[in-house]
Protein backbone atom coordinates (compact mmCIF):
# COMPACT_ATOMS: atom_id res chain seq x y z
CA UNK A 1 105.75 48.75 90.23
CA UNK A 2 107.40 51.73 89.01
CA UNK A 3 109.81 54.15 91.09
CA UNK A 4 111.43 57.51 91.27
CA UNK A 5 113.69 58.91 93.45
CA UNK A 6 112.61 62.24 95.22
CA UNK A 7 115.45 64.66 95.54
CA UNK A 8 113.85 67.21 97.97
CA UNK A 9 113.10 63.73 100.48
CA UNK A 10 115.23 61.02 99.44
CA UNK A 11 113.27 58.21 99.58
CA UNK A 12 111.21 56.25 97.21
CA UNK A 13 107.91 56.91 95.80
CA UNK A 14 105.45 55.03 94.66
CA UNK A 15 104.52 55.99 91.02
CA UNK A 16 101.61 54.51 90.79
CA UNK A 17 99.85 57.25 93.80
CA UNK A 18 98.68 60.49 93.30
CA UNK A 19 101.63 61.99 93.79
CA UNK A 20 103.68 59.85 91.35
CA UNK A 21 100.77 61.03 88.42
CA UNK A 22 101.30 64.93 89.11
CA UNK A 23 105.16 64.31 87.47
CA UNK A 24 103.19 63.25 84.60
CA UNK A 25 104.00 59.33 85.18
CA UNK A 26 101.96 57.48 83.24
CA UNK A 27 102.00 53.98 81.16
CA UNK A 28 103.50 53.94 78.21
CA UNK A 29 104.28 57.04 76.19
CA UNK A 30 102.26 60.50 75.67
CA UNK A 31 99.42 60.73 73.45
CA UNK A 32 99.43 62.67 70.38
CA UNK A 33 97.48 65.15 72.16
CA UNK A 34 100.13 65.63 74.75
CA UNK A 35 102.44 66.26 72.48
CA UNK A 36 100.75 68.83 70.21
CA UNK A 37 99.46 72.48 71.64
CA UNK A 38 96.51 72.86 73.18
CA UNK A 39 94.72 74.92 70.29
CA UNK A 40 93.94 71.37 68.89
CA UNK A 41 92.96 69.45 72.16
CA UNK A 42 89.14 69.25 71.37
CA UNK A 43 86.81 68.35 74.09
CA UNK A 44 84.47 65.15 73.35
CA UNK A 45 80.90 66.77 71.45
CA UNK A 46 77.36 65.52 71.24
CA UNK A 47 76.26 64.46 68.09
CA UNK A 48 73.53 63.19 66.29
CA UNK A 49 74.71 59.91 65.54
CA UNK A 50 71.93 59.29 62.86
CA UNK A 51 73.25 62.33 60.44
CA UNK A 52 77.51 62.21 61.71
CA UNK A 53 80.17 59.30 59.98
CA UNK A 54 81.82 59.32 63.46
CA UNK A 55 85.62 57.57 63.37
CA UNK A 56 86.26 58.56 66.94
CA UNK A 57 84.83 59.77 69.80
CA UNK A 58 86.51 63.33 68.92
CA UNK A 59 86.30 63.07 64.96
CA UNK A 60 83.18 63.63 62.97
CA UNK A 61 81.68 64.42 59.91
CA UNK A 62 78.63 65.43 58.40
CA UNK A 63 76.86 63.05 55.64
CA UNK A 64 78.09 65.31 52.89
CA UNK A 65 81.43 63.44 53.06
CA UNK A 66 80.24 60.82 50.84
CA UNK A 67 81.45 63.00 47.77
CA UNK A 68 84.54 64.82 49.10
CA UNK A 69 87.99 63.66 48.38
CA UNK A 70 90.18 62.52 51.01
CA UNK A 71 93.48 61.15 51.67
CA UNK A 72 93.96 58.26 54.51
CA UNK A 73 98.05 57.91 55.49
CA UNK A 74 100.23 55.73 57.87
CA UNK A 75 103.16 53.35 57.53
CA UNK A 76 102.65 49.88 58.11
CA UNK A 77 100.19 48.97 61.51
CA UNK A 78 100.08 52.18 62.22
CA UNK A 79 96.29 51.84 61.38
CA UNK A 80 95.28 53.51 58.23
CA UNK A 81 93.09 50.37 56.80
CA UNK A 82 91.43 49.99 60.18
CA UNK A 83 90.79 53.77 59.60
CA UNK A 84 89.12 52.93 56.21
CA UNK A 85 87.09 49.87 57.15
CA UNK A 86 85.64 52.12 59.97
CA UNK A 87 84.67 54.47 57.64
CA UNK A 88 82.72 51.51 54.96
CA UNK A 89 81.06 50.05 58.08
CA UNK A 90 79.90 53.66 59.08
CA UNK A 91 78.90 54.17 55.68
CA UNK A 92 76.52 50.93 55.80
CA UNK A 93 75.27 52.17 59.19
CA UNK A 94 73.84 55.04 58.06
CA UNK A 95 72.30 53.61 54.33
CA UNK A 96 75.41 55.21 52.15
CA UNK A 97 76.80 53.46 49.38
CA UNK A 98 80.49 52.87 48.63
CA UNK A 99 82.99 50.50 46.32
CA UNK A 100 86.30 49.45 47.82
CA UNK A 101 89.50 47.96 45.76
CA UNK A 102 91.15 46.14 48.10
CA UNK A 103 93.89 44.93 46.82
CA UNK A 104 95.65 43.42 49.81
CA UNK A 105 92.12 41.44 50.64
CA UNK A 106 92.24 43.40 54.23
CA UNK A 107 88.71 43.92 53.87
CA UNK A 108 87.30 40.35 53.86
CA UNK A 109 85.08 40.30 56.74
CA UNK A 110 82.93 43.84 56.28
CA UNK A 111 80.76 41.89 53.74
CA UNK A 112 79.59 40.13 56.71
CA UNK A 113 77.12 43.35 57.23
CA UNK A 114 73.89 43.19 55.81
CA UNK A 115 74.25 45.99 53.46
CA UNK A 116 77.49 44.96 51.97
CA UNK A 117 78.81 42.50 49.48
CA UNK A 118 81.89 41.14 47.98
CA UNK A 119 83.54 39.80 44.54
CA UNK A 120 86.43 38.10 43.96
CA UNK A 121 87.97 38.19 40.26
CA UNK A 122 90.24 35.42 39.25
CA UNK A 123 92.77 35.11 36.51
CA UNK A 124 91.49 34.85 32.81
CA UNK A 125 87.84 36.45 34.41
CA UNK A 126 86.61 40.20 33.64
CA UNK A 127 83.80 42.21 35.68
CA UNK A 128 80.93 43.64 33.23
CA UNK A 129 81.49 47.29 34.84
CA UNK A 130 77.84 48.46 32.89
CA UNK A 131 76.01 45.36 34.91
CA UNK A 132 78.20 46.58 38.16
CA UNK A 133 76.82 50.08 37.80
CA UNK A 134 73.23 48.97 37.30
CA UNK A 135 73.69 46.78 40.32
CA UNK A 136 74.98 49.44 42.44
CA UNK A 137 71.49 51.48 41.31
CA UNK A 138 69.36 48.78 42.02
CA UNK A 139 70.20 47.29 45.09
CA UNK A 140 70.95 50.07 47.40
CA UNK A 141 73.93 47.83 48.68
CA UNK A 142 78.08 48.24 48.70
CA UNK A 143 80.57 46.37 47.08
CA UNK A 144 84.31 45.12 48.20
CA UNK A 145 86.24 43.90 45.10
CA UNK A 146 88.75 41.57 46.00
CA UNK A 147 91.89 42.48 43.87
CA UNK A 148 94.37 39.82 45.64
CA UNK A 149 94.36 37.15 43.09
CA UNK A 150 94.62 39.32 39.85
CA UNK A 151 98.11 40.95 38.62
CA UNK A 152 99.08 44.04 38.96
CA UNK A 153 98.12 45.27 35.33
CA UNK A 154 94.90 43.85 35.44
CA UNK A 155 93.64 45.59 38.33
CA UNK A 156 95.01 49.02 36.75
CA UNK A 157 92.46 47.95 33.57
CA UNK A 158 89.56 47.45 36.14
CA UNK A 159 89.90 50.36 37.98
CA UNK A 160 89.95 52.15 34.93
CA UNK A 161 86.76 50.52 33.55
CA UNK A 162 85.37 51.65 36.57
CA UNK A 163 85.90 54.80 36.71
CA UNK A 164 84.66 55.76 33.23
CA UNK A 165 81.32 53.66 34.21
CA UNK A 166 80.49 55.61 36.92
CA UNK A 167 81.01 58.77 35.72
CA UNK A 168 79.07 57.73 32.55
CA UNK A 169 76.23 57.12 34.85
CA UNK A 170 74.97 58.72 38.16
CA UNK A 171 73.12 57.04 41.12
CA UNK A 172 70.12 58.56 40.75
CA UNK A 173 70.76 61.56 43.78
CA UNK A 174 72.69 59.19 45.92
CA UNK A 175 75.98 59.49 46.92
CA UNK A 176 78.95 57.15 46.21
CA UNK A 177 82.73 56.91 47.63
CA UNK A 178 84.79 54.79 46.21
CA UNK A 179 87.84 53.72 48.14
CA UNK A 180 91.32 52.53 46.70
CA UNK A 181 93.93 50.64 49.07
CA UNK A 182 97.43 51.00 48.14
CA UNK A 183 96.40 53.70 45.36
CA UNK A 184 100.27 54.45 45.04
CA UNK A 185 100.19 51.77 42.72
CA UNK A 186 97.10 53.35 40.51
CA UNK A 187 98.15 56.70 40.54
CA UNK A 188 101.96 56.82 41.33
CA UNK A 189 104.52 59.17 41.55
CA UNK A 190 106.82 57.68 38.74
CA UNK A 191 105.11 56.45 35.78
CA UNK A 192 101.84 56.50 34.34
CA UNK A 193 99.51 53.54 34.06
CA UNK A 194 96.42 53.25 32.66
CA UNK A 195 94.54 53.93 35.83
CA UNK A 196 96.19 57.28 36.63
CA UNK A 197 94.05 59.17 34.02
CA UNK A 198 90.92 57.56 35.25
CA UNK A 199 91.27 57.77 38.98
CA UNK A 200 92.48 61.51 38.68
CA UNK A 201 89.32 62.40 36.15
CA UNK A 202 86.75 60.70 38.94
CA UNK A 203 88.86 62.95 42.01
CA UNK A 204 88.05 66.21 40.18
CA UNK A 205 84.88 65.41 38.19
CA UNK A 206 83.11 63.31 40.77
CA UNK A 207 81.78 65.45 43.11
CA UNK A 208 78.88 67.16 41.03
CA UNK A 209 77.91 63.93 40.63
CA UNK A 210 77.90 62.85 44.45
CA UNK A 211 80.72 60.59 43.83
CA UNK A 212 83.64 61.07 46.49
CA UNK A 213 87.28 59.54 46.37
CA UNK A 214 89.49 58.17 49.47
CA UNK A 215 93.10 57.60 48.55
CA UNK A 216 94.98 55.00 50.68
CA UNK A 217 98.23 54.69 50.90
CA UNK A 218 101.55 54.24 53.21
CA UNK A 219 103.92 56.54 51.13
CA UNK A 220 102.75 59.89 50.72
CA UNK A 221 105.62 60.87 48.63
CA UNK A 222 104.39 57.58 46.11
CA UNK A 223 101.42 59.33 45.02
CA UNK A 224 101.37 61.32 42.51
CA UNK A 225 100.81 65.04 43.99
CA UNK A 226 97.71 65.48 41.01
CA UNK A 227 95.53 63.21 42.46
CA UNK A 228 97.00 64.12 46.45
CA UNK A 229 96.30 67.64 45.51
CA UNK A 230 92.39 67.31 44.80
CA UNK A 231 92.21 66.32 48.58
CA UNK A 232 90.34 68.26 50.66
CA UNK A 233 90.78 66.09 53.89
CA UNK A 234 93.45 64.05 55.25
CA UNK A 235 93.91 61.58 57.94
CA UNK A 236 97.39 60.62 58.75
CA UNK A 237 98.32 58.41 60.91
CA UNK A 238 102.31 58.01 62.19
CA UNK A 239 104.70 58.26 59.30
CA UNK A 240 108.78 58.28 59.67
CA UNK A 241 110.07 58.15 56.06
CA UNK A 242 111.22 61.94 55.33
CA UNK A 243 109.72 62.17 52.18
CA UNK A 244 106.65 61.19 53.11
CA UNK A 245 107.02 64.02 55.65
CA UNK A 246 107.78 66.71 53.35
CA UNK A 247 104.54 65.28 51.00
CA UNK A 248 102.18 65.88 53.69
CA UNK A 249 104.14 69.42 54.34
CA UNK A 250 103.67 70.42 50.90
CA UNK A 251 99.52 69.42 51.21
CA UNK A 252 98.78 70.65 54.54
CA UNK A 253 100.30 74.13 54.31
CA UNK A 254 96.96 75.44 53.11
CA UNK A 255 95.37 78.28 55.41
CA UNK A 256 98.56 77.14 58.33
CA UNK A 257 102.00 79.05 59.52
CA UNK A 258 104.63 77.18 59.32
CA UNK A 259 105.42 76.81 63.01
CA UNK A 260 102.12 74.65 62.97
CA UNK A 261 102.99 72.74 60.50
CA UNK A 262 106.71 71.80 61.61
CA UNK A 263 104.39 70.66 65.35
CA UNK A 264 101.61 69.09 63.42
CA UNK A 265 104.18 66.46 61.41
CA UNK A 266 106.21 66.61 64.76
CA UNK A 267 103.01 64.94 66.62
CA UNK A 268 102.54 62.69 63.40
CA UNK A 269 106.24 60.78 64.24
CA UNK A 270 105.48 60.07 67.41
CA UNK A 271 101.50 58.90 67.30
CA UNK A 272 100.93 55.88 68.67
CA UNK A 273 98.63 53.05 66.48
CA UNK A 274 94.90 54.55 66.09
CA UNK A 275 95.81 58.04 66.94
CA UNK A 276 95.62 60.58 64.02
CA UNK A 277 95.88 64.13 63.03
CA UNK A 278 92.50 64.59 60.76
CA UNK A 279 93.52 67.84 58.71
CA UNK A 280 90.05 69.54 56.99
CA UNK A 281 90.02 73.74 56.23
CA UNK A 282 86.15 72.87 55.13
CA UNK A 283 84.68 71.31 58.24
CA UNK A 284 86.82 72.26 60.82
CA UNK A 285 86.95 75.80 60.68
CA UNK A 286 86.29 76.35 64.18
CA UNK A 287 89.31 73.94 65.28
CA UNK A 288 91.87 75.50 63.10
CA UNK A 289 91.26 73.17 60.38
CA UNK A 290 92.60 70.40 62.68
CA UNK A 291 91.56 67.69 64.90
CA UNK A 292 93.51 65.16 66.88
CA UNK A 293 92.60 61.93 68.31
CA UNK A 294 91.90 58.25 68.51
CA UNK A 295 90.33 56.16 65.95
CA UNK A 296 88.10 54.41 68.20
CA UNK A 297 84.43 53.57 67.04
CA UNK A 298 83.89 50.21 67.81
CA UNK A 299 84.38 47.91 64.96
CA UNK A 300 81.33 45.68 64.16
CA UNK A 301 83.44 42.91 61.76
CA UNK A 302 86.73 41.40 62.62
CA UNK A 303 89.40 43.44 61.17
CA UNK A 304 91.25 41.46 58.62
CA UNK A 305 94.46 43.49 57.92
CA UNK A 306 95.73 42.67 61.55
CA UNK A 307 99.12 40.99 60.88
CA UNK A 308 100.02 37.10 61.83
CA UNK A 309 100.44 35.70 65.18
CA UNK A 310 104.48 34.37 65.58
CA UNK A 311 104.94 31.50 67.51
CA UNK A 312 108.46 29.99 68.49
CA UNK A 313 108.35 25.85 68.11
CA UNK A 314 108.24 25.95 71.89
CA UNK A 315 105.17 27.35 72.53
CA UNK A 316 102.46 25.40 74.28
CA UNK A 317 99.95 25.99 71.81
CA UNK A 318 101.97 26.12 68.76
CA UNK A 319 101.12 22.93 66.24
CA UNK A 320 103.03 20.03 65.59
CA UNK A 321 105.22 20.10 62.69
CA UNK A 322 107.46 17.51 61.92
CA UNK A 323 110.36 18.16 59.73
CA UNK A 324 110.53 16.37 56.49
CA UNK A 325 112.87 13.66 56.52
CA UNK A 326 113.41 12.39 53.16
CA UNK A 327 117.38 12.97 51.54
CA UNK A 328 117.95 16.64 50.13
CA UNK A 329 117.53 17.07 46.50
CA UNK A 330 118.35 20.48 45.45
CA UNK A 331 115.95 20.19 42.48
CA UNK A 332 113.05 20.18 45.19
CA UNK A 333 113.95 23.87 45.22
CA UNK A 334 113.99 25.08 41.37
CA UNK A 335 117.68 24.00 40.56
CA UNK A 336 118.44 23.23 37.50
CA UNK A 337 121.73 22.16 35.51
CA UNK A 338 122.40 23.42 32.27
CA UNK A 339 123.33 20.59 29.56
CA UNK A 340 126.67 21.76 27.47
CA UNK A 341 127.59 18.45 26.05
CA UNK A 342 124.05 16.46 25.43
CA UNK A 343 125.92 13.17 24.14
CA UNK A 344 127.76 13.00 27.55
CA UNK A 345 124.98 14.01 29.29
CA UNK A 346 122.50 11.17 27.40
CA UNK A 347 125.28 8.54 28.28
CA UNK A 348 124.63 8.86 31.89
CA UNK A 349 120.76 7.22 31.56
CA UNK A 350 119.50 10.60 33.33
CA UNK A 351 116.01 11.27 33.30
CA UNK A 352 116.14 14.63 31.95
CA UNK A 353 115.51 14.83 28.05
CA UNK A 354 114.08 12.02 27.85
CA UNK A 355 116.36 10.02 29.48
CA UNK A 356 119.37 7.77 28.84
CA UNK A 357 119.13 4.65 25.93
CA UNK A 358 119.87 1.78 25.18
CA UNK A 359 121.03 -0.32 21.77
CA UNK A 360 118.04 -2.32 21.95
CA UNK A 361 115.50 0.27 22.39
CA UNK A 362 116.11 1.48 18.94
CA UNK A 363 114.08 0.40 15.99
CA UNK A 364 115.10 -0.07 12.58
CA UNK A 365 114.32 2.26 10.34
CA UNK A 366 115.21 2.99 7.13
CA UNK A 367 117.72 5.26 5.85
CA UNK A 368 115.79 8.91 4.15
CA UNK A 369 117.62 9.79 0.95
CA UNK A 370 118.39 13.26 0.07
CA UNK A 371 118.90 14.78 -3.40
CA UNK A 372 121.35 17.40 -3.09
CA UNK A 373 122.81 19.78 -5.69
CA UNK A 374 125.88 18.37 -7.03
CA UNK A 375 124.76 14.73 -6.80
CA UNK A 376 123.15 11.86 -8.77
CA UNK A 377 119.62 10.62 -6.97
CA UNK A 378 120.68 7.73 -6.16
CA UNK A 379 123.81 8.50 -4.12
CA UNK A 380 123.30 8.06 -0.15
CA UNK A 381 123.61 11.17 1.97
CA UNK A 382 126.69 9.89 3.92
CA UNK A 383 129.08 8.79 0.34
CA UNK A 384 131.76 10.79 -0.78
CA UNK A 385 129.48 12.05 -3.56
CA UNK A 386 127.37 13.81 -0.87
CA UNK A 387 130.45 15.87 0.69
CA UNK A 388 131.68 16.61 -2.40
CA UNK A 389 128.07 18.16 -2.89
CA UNK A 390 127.84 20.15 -0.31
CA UNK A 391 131.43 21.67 -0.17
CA UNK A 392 130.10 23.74 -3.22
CA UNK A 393 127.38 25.49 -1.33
CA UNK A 394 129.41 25.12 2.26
CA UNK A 395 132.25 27.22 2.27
CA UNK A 396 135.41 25.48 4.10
CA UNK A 397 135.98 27.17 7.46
CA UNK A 398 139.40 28.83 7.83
CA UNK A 399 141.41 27.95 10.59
CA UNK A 400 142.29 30.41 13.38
CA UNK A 401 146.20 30.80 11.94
CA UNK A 402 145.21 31.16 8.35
CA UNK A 403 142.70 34.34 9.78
CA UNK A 404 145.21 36.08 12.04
CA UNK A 405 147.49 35.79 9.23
CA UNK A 406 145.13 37.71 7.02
CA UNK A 407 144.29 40.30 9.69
CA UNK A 408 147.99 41.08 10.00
CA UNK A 409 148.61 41.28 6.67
CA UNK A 410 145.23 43.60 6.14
CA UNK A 411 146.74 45.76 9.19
CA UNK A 412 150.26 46.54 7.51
CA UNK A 413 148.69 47.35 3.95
CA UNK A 414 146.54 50.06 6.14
CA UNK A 415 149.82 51.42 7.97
CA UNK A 416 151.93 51.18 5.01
CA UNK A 417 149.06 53.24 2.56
CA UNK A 418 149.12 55.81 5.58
CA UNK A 419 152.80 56.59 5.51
CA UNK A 420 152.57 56.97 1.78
CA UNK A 421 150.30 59.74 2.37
CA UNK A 422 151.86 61.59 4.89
CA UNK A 423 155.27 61.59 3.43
CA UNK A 424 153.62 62.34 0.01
CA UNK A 425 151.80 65.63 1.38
CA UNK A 426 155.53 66.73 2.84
CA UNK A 427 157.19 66.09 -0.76
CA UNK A 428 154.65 68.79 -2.34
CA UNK A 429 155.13 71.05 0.48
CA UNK A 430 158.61 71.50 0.14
């Protein structure tokens, strides 16, 4: 029960009456609302459910955003990919189409819906984007592509395959949004990989096709500002990192004072999971281009970027695990020991190589007989014929004395030819 100490009548009160909730006691801290003005506290509005993408009971939009461009922000459980798989399943409640890259797999259970399905590329497999496309056409239906199992630089190539397809093609008057988790790796801020041109090309051309773009990320500042800057809406959920900060400055000053701003990114840092500050100059005019509030449409799949469940050992319902019990070997864990001397090493019978020998495990074979320059043919590579052979191809190898000698003697014929030039050069001056 929480208490407060009343200075006016000393004696406790009990926060949890009336009187404790006009000091503004509440649980747990303010909402983002609380914190920002009132010019962007927006009263709950009836809408037509059948023609609005609702998120929240306070943030909607009209159908049209199926082929804008938006940006969807937040550091780690702060709720952006809940954000985005409320946005696919309200996309397959109202009959839209859309194509997700997930390449974190946090989308795994949304193909449970009726109008949605779901790939999942391997290593060493490709996707035919031409028979994608015509699928897409044909069907009606939307597609999650599983990026988990494939490296980094293949995903880049499919995205870009993609992108060309689609804007090769059109769907025939129907809209199409195509949303890419952790895009900071597609279209970063540093570098240039082979996705970058594509994704950027489909973010400015798509839209007089009816194709629309949403840009996921937790690092603003890791995008690359050409693709951030063909945004038209943004969603941002509670970010820390300065840089990020001063990304989203930099994108949301259109059409607001400064003053605004500096509150707006103020709320932002202290948002609690869910809540977001939805920024939008071309459908919310009449709110000052902003809208606050909880992302809070009920979900109709299990969420599948939730993180794991800890449990301590001691936990009643934690699982039995008994340690393993067998004698440490440190090659168990990827250690390995160089060999230096191989003879030494092949003495000791290890396993390694091959493994030791023994006298008796040796066959007989019999000796191979080289010709070598110098000798007769019938001589046997190990006579004294054969050294005297090779030593005219095989220069000797000098000793370490014998070679400092000659260096030393090499450095005082260089000093020596140096005074003899300087003191010559003095004798014709004078």
């Amino acid at each position: 029960m929480s208490r407060r100490f009343n200075i006016q009548k000393p004696h406790l009160i009990n926060m949890e009456s009336p009187e404790g909730e006009d000091w503004g006691v509440q649980i747990g801290g303010p909402d983002l609302e609380d914190i920002l003005d009132s010019n962007h506290i927006h009263e709950k509005k009836e809408v037509d459910t059948n023609e609005t993408i609702s998120l929240g009971s306070k943030i909607h939009f009209p159908l049209k955003l199926i082929y804008q461009v938006m940006f969807i922000s937040g550091k780690r459980g702060s709720g952006k990919s809940y954000t985005a798989a409320v946005l696919m399943e309200e996309y397959e409640r109202l009959g839209l189409q859309f194509v997700c890259f997930d390449a974190l797999d946090a989308h795994g259970h949304i193909n449970q819906l009726q109008g949605v399905e779901r790939i999942s590329p391997n290593i060493g497999e490709s996707v035919n984007m031409g028979k994608l496309v015509q699928k897409l056409q044909s069907s009606g239906k939307s597609l999650i592509i599983n990026l988990r199992n494939l490296p980094l630089s293949d995903q880049q190539r499919m995205i870009t395959d993609y992108c060309e397809a689609v804007l090769e093609n059109d769907m025939g008057g129907r809209g199409l949004m195509t949303i890419f988790e952790e895009v900071q790796d597609f279209v970063p801020q540093v570098g240039r990989p082979e996705s970058f041109a594509s994704i950027v090309r489909l973010c400015k051309l798509g839209r007089a096709s009816g194709y629309g773009v949403a840009l996921v990320s937790q690092r603003p500042a890791a995008v690359n500002k050409e693709a951030l800057s063909q945004a038209s809406i943004y969603i941002v959920h509670n970010i820390i990192n300065t840089k990020d900060l001063d990304a989203l400055k930099e994108q949301l000053s259109f059409g607001t004072d400064k003053d605004n701003i500096k509150r707006i990114l103020s709320g932002i840092t202290y948002s609690s999971p869910g809540e977001a500050v939805v920024y939008s100059p071309e459908f919310f005019k009449e709110d000052g281009y902003i809208v606050v509030g909880k992302i809070d449409t009920p979900r109709r799949t299990e969420h599948k970027g939730s993180n794991i469940e800890v449990k301590s050992k001691f936990a009643l319902d934690a699982p039995v695990r008994l340690h393993d019990t067998t004698p440490f070997n440190s090659s168990e864990y990827g250690v390995m020991r160089e060999i230096d001397d191989y003879e030494s090493w092949s003495d000791r019978g290890h396993g390694t190589m091959g493994g030791g020998y023994r006298g008796d495990d040796l066959s007989d074979f019999e000796p191979v007989r080289y010709e070598v320059l110098g000798m007769d043919s019938g001589s046997s590579f190990g006579s004294a014929s054969a050294e005297t052979g090779f030593a005219s191809f095989v220069p000797e190898r000098k000793s370490r004395r014998e070679s400092s000698q000659i260096r030393m003697l090499a450095a005082v014929g260089l000093i020596s030819s140096g005074l003899y030039t300087v003191l010559r050069s003095l004798g014709k001056r004078r």
